[in-house]
PDB file of N, CA and C in Angstrom:
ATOM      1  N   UNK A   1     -35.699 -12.964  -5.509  1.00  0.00           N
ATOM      2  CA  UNK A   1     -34.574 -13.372  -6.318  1.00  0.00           C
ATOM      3  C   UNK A   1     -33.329 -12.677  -5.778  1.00  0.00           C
ATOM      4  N   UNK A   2     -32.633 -13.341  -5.833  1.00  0.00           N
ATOM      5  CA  UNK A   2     -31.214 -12.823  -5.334  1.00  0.00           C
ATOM      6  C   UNK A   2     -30.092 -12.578  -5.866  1.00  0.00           C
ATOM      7  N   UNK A   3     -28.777 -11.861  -5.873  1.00  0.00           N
ATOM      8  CA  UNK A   3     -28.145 -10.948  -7.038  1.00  0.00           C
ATOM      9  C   UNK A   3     -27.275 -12.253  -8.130  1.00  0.00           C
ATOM     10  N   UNK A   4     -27.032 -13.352  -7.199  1.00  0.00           N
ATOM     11  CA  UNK A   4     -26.628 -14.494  -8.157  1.00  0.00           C
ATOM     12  C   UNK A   4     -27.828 -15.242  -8.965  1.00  0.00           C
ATOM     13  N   UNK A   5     -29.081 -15.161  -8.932  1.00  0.00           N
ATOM     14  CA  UNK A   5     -29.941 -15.573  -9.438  1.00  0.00           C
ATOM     15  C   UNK A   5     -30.088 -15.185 -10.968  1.00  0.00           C
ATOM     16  N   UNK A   6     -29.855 -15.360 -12.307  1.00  0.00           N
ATOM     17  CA  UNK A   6     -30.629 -15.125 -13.130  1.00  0.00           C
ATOM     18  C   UNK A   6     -31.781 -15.032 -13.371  1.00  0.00           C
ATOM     19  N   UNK A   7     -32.922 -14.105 -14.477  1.00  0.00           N
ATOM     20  CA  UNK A   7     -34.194 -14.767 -14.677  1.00  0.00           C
ATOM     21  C   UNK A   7     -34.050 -15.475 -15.520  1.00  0.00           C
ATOM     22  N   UNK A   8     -35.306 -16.402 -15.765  1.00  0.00           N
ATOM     23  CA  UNK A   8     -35.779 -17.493 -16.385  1.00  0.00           C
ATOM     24  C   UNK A   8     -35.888 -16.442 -17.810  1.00  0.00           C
ATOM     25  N   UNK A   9     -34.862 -17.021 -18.913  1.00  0.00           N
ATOM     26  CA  UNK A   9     -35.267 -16.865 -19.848  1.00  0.00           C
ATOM     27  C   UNK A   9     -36.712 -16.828 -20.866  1.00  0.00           C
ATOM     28  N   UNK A  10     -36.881 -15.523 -21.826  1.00  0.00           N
ATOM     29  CA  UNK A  10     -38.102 -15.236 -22.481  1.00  0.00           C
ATOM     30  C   UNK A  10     -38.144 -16.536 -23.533  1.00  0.00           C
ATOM     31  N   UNK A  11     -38.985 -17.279 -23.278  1.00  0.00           N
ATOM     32  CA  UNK A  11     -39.453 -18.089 -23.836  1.00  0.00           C
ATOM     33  C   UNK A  11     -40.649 -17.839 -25.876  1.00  0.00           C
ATOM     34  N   UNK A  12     -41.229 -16.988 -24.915  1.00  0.00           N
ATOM     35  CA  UNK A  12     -42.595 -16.598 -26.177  1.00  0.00           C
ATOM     36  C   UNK A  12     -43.133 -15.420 -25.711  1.00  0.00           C
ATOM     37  N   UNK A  13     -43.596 -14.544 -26.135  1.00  0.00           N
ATOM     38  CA  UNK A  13     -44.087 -13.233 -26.557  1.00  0.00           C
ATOM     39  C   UNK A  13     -46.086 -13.649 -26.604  1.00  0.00           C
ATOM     40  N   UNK A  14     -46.860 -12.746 -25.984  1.00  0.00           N
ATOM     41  CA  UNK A  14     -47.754 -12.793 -26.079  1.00  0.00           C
ATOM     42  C   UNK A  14     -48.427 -12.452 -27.238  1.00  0.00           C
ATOM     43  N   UNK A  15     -49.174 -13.416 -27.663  1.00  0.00           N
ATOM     44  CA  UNK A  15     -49.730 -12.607 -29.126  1.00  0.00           C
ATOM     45  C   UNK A  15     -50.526 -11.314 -29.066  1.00  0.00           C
ATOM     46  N   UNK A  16     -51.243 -10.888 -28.362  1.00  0.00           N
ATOM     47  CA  UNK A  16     -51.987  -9.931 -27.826  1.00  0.00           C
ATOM     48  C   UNK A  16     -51.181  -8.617 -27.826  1.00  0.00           C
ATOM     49  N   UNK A  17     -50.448  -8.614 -26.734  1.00  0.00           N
ATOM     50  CA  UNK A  17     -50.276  -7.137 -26.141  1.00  0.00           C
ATOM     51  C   UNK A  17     -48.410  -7.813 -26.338  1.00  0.00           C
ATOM     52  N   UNK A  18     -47.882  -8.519 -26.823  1.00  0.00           N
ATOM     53  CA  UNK A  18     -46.034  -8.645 -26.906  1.00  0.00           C
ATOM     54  C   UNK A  18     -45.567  -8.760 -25.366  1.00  0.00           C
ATOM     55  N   UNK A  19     -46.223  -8.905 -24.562  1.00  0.00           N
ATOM     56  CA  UNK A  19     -45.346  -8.943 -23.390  1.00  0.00           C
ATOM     57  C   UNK A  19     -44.541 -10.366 -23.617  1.00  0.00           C
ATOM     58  N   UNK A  20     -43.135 -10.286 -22.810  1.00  0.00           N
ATOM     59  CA  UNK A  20     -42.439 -11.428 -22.562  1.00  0.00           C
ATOM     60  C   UNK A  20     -42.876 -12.412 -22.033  1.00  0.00           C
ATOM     61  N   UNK A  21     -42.807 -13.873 -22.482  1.00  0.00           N
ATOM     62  CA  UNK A  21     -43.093 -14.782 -21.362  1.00  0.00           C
ATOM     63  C   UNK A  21     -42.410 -15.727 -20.987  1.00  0.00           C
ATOM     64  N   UNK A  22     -41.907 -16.364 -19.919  1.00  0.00           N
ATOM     65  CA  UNK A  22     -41.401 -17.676 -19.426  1.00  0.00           C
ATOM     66  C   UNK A  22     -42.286 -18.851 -19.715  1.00  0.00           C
ATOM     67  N   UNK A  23     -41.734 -20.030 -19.551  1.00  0.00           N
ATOM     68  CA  UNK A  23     -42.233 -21.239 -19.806  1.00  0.00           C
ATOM     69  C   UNK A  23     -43.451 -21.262 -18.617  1.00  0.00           C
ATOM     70  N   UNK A  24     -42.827 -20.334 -17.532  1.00  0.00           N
ATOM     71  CA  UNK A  24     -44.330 -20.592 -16.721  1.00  0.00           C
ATOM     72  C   UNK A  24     -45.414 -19.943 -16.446  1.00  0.00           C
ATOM     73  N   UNK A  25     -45.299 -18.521 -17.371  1.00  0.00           N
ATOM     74  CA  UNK A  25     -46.089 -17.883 -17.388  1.00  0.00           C
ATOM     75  C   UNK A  25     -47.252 -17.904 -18.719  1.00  0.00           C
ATOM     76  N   UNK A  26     -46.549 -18.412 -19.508  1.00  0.00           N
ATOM     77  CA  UNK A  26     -47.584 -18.651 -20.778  1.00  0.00           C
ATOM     78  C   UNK A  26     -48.383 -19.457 -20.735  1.00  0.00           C
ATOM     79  N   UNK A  27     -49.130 -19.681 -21.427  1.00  0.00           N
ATOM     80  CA  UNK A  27     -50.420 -19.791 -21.944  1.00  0.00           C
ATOM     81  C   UNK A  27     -50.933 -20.515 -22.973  1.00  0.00           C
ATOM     82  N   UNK A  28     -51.351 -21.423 -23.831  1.00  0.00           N
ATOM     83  CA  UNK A  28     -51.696 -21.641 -25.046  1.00  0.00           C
ATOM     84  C   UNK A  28     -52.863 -21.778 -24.964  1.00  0.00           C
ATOM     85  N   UNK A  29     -53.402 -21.796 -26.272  1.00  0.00           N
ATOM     86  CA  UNK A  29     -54.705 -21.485 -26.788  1.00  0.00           C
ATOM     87  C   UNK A  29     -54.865 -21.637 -28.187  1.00  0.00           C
ATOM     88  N   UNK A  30     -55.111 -22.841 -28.692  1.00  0.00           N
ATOM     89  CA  UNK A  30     -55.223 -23.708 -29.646  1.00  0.00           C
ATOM     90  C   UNK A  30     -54.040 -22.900 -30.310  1.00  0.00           C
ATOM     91  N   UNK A  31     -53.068 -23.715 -30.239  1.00  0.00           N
ATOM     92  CA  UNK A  31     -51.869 -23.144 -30.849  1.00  0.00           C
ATOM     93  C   UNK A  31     -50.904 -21.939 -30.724  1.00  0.00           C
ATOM     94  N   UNK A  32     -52.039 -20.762 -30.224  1.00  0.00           N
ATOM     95  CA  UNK A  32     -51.075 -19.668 -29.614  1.00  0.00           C
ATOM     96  C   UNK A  32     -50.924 -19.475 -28.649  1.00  0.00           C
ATOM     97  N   UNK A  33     -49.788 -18.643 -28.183  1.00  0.00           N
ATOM     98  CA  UNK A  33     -49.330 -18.131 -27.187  1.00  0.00           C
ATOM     99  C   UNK A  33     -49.849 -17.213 -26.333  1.00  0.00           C
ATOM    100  N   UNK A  34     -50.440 -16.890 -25.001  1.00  0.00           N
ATOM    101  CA  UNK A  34     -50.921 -15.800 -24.783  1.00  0.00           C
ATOM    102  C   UNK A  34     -50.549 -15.553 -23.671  1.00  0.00           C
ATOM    103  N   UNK A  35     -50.732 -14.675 -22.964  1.00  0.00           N
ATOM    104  CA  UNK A  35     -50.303 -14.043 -21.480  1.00  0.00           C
ATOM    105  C   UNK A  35     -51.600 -14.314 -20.803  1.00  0.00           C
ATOM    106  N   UNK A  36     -51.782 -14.753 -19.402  1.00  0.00           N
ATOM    107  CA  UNK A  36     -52.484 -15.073 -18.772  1.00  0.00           C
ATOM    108  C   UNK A  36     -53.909 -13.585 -18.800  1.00  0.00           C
ATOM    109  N   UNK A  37     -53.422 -12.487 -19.104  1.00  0.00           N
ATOM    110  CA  UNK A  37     -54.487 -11.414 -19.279  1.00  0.00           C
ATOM    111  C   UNK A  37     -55.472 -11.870 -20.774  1.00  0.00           C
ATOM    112  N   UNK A  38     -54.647 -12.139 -21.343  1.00  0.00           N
ATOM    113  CA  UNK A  38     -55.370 -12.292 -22.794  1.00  0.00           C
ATOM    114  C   UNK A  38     -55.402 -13.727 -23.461  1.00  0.00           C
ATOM    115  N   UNK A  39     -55.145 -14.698 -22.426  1.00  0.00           N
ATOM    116  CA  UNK A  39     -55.794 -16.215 -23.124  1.00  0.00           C
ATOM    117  C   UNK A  39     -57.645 -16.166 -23.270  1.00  0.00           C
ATOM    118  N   UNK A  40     -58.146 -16.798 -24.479  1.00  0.00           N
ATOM    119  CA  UNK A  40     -59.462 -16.522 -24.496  1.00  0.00           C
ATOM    120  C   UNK A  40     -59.644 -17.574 -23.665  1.00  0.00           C
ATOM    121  N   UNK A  41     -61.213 -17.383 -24.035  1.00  0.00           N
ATOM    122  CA  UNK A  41     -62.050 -18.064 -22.882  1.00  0.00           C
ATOM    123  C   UNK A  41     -62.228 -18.987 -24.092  1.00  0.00           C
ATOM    124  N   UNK A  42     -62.192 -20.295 -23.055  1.00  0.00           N
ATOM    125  CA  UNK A  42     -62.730 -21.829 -23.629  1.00  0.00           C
ATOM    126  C   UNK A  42     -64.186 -21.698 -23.795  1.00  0.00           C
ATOM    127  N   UNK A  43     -65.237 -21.797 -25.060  1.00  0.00           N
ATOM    128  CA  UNK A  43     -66.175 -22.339 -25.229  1.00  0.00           C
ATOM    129  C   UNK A  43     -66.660 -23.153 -25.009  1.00  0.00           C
ATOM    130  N   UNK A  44     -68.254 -23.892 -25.511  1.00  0.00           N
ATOM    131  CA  UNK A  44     -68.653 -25.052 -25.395  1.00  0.00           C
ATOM    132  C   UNK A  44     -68.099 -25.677 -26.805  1.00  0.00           C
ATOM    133  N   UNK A  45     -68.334 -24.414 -27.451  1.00  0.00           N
ATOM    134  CA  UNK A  45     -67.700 -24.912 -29.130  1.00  0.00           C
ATOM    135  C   UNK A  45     -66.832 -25.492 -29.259  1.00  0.00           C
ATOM    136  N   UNK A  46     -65.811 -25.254 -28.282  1.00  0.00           N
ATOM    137  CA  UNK A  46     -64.633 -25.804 -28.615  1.00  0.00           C
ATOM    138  C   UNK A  46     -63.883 -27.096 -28.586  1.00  0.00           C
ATOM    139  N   UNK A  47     -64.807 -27.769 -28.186  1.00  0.00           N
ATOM    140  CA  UNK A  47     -64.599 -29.429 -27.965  1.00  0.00           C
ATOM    141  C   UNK A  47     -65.097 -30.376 -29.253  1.00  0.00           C
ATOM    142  N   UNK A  48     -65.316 -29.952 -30.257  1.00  0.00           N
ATOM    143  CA  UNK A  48     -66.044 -29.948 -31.244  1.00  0.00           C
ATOM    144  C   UNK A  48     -65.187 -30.462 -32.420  1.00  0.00           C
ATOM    145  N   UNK A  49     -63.985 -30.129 -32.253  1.00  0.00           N
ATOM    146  CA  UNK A  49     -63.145 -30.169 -33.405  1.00  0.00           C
ATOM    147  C   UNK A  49     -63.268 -28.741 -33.839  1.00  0.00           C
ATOM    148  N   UNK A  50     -62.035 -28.827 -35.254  1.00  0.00           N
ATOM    149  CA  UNK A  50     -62.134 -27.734 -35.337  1.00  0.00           C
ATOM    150  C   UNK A  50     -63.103 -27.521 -36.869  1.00  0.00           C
ATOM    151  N   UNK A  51     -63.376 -26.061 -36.620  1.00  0.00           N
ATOM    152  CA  UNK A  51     -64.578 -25.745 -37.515  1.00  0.00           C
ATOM    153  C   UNK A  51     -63.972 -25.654 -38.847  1.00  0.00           C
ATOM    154  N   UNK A  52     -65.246 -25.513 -39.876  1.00  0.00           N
ATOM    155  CA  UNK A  52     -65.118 -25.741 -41.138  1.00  0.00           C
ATOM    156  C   UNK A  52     -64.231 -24.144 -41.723  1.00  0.00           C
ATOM    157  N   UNK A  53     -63.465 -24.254 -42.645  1.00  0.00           N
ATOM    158  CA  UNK A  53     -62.616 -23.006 -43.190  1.00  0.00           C
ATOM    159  C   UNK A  53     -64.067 -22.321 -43.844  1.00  0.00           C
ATOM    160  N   UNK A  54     -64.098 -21.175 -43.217  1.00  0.00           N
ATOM    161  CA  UNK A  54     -65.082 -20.030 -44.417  1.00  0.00           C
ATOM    162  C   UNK A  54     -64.257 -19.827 -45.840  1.00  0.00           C
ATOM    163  N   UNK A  55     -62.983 -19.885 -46.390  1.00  0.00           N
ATOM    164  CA  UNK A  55     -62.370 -19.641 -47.258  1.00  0.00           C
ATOM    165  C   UNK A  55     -62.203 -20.601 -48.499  1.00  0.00           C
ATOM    166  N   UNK A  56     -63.092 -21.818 -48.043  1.00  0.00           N
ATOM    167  CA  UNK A  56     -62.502 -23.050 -49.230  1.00  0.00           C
ATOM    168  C   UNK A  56     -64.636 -23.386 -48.848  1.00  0.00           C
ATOM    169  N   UNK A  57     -65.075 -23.307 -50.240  1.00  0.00           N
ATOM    170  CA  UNK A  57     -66.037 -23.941 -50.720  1.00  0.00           C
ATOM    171  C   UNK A  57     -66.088 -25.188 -50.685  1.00  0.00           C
ATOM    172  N   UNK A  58     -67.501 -25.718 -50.451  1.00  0.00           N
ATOM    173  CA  UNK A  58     -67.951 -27.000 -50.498  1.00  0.00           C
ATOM    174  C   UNK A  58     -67.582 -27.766 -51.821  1.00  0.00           C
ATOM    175  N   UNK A  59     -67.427 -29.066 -51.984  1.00  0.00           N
ATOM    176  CA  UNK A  59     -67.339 -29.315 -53.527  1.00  0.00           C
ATOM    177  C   UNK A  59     -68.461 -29.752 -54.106  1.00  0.00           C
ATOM    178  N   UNK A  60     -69.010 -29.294 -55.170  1.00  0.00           N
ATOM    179  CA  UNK A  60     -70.452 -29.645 -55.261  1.00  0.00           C
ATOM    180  C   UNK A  60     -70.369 -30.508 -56.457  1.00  0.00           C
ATOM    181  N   UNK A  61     -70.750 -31.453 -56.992  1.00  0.00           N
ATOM    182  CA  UNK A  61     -70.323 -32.191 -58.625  1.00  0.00           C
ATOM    183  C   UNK A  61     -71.647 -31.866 -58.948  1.00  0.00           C
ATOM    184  N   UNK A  62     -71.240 -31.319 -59.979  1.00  0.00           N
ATOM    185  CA  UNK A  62     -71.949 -30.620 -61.078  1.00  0.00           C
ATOM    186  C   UNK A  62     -72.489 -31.855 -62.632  1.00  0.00           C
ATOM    187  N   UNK A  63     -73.215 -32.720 -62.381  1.00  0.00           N
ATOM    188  CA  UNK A  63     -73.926 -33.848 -63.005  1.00  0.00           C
ATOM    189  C   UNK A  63     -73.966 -33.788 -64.581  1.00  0.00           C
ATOM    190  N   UNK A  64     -74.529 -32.663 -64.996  1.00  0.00           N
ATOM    191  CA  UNK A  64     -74.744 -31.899 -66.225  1.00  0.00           C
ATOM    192  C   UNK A  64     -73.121 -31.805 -67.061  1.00  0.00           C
ATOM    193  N   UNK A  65     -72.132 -32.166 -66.448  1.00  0.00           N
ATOM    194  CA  UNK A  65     -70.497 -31.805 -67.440  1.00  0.00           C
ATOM    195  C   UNK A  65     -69.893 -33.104 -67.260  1.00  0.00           C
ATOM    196  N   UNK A  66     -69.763 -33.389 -68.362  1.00  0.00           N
ATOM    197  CA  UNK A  66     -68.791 -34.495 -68.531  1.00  0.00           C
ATOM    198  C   UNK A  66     -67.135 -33.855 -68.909  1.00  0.00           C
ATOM    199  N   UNK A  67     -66.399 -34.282 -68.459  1.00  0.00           N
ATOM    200  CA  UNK A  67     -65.420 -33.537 -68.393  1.00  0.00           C
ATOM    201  C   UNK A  67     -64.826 -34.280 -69.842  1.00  0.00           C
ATOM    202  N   UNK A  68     -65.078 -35.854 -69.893  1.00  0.00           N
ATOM    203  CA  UNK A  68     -64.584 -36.466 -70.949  1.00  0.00           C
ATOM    204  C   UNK A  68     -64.773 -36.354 -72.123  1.00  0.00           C
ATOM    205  N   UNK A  69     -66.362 -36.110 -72.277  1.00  0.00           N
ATOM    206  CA  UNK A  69     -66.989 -35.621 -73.365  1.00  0.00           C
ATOM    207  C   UNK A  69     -66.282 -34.378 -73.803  1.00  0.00           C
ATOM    208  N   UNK A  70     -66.239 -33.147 -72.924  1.00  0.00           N
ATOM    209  CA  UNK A  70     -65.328 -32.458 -73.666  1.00  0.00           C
ATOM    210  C   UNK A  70     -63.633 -32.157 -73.804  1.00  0.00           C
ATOM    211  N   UNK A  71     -63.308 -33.140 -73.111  1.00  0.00           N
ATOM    212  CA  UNK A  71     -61.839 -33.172 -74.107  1.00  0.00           C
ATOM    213  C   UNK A  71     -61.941 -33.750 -75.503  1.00  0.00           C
ATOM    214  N   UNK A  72     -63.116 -35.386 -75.330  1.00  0.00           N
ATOM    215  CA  UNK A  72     -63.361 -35.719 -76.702  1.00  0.00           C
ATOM    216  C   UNK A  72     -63.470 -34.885 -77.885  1.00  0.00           C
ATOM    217  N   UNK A  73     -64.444 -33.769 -77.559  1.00  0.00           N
ATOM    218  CA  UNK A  73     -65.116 -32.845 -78.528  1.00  0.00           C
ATOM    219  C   UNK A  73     -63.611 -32.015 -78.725  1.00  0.00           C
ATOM    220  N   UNK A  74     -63.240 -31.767 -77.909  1.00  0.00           N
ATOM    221  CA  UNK A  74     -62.263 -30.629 -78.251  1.00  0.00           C
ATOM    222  C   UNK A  74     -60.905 -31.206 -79.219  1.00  0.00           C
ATOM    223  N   UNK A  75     -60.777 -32.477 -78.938  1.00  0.00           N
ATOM    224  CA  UNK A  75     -60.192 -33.330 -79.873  1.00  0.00           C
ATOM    225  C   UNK A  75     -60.351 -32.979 -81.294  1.00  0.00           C
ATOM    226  N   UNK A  76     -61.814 -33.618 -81.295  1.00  0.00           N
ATOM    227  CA  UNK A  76     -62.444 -33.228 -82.498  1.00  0.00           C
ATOM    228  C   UNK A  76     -62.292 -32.470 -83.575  1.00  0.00           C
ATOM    229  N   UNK A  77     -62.811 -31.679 -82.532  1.00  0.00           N
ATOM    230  CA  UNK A  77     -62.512 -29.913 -83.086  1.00  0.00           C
ATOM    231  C   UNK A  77     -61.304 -29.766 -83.843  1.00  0.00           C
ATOM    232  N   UNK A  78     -60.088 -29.831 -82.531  1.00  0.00           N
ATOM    233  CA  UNK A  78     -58.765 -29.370 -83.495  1.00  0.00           C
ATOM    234  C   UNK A  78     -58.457 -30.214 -84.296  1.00  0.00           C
ATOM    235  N   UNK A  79     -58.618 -31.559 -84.374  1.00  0.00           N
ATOM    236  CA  UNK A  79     -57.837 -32.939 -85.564  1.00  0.00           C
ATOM    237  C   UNK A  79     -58.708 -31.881 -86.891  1.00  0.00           C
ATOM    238  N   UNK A  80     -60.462 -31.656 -87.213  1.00  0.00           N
ATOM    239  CA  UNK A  80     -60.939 -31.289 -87.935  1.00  0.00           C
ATOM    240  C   UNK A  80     -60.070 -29.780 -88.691  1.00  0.00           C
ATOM    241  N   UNK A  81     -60.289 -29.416 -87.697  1.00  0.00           N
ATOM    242  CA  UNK A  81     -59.053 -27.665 -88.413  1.00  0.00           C
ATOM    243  C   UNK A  81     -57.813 -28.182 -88.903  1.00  0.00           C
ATOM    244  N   UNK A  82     -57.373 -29.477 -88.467  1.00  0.00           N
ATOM    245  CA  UNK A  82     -56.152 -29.716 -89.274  1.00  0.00           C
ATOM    246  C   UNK A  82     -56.146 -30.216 -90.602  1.00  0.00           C
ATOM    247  N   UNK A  83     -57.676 -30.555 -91.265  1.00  0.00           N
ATOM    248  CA  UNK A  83     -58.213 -30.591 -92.560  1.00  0.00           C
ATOM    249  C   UNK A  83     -58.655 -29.552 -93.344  1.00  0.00           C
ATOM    250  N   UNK A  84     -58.472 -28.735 -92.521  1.00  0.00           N
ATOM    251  CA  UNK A  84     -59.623 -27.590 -93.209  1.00  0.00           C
ATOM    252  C   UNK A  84     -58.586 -26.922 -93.892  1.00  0.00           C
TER     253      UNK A  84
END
């Protein structure tokens, strides 16, 4: 590089270790940014789509609750206390 030369502006920051990066030195990796030291390694997994969240439960319907039945009842209930 030579003294009229600028560098190539910092583009993105490595998620890893913060080093600076240019548009041609980075990296992505399902969405992040990384420096060529610390991009992970591609799996077989990874062609797969992406995996299920550990944080959000399955939805399971629960057969045994009518949800209608008890607003009905709860209806009930309070119209009755308004006699009592």
């Amino acid at each position: 590089m030579t003294a009229n030369e600028s560098p190539k502006p910092v583009t993105a920051y490595c998620r890893a270790c913060g080093k600076p990066l240019t548009e041609d030195t980075l990296k992505m990796s399902q969405g992040t940014v990384y420096c060529e030291e610390h991009v992970p390694q591609q799996s077989a997994a990874a062609g797969q789509g992406p995996a299920a969240s550990p944080y959000t439960a399955p939805a399971v319907a629960n057969t045994g609750v009518s949800p209608g039945l008890a607003f009905l009842l709860g209806l009930a209930r309070d119209w009755r206390s308004c006699w009592d």
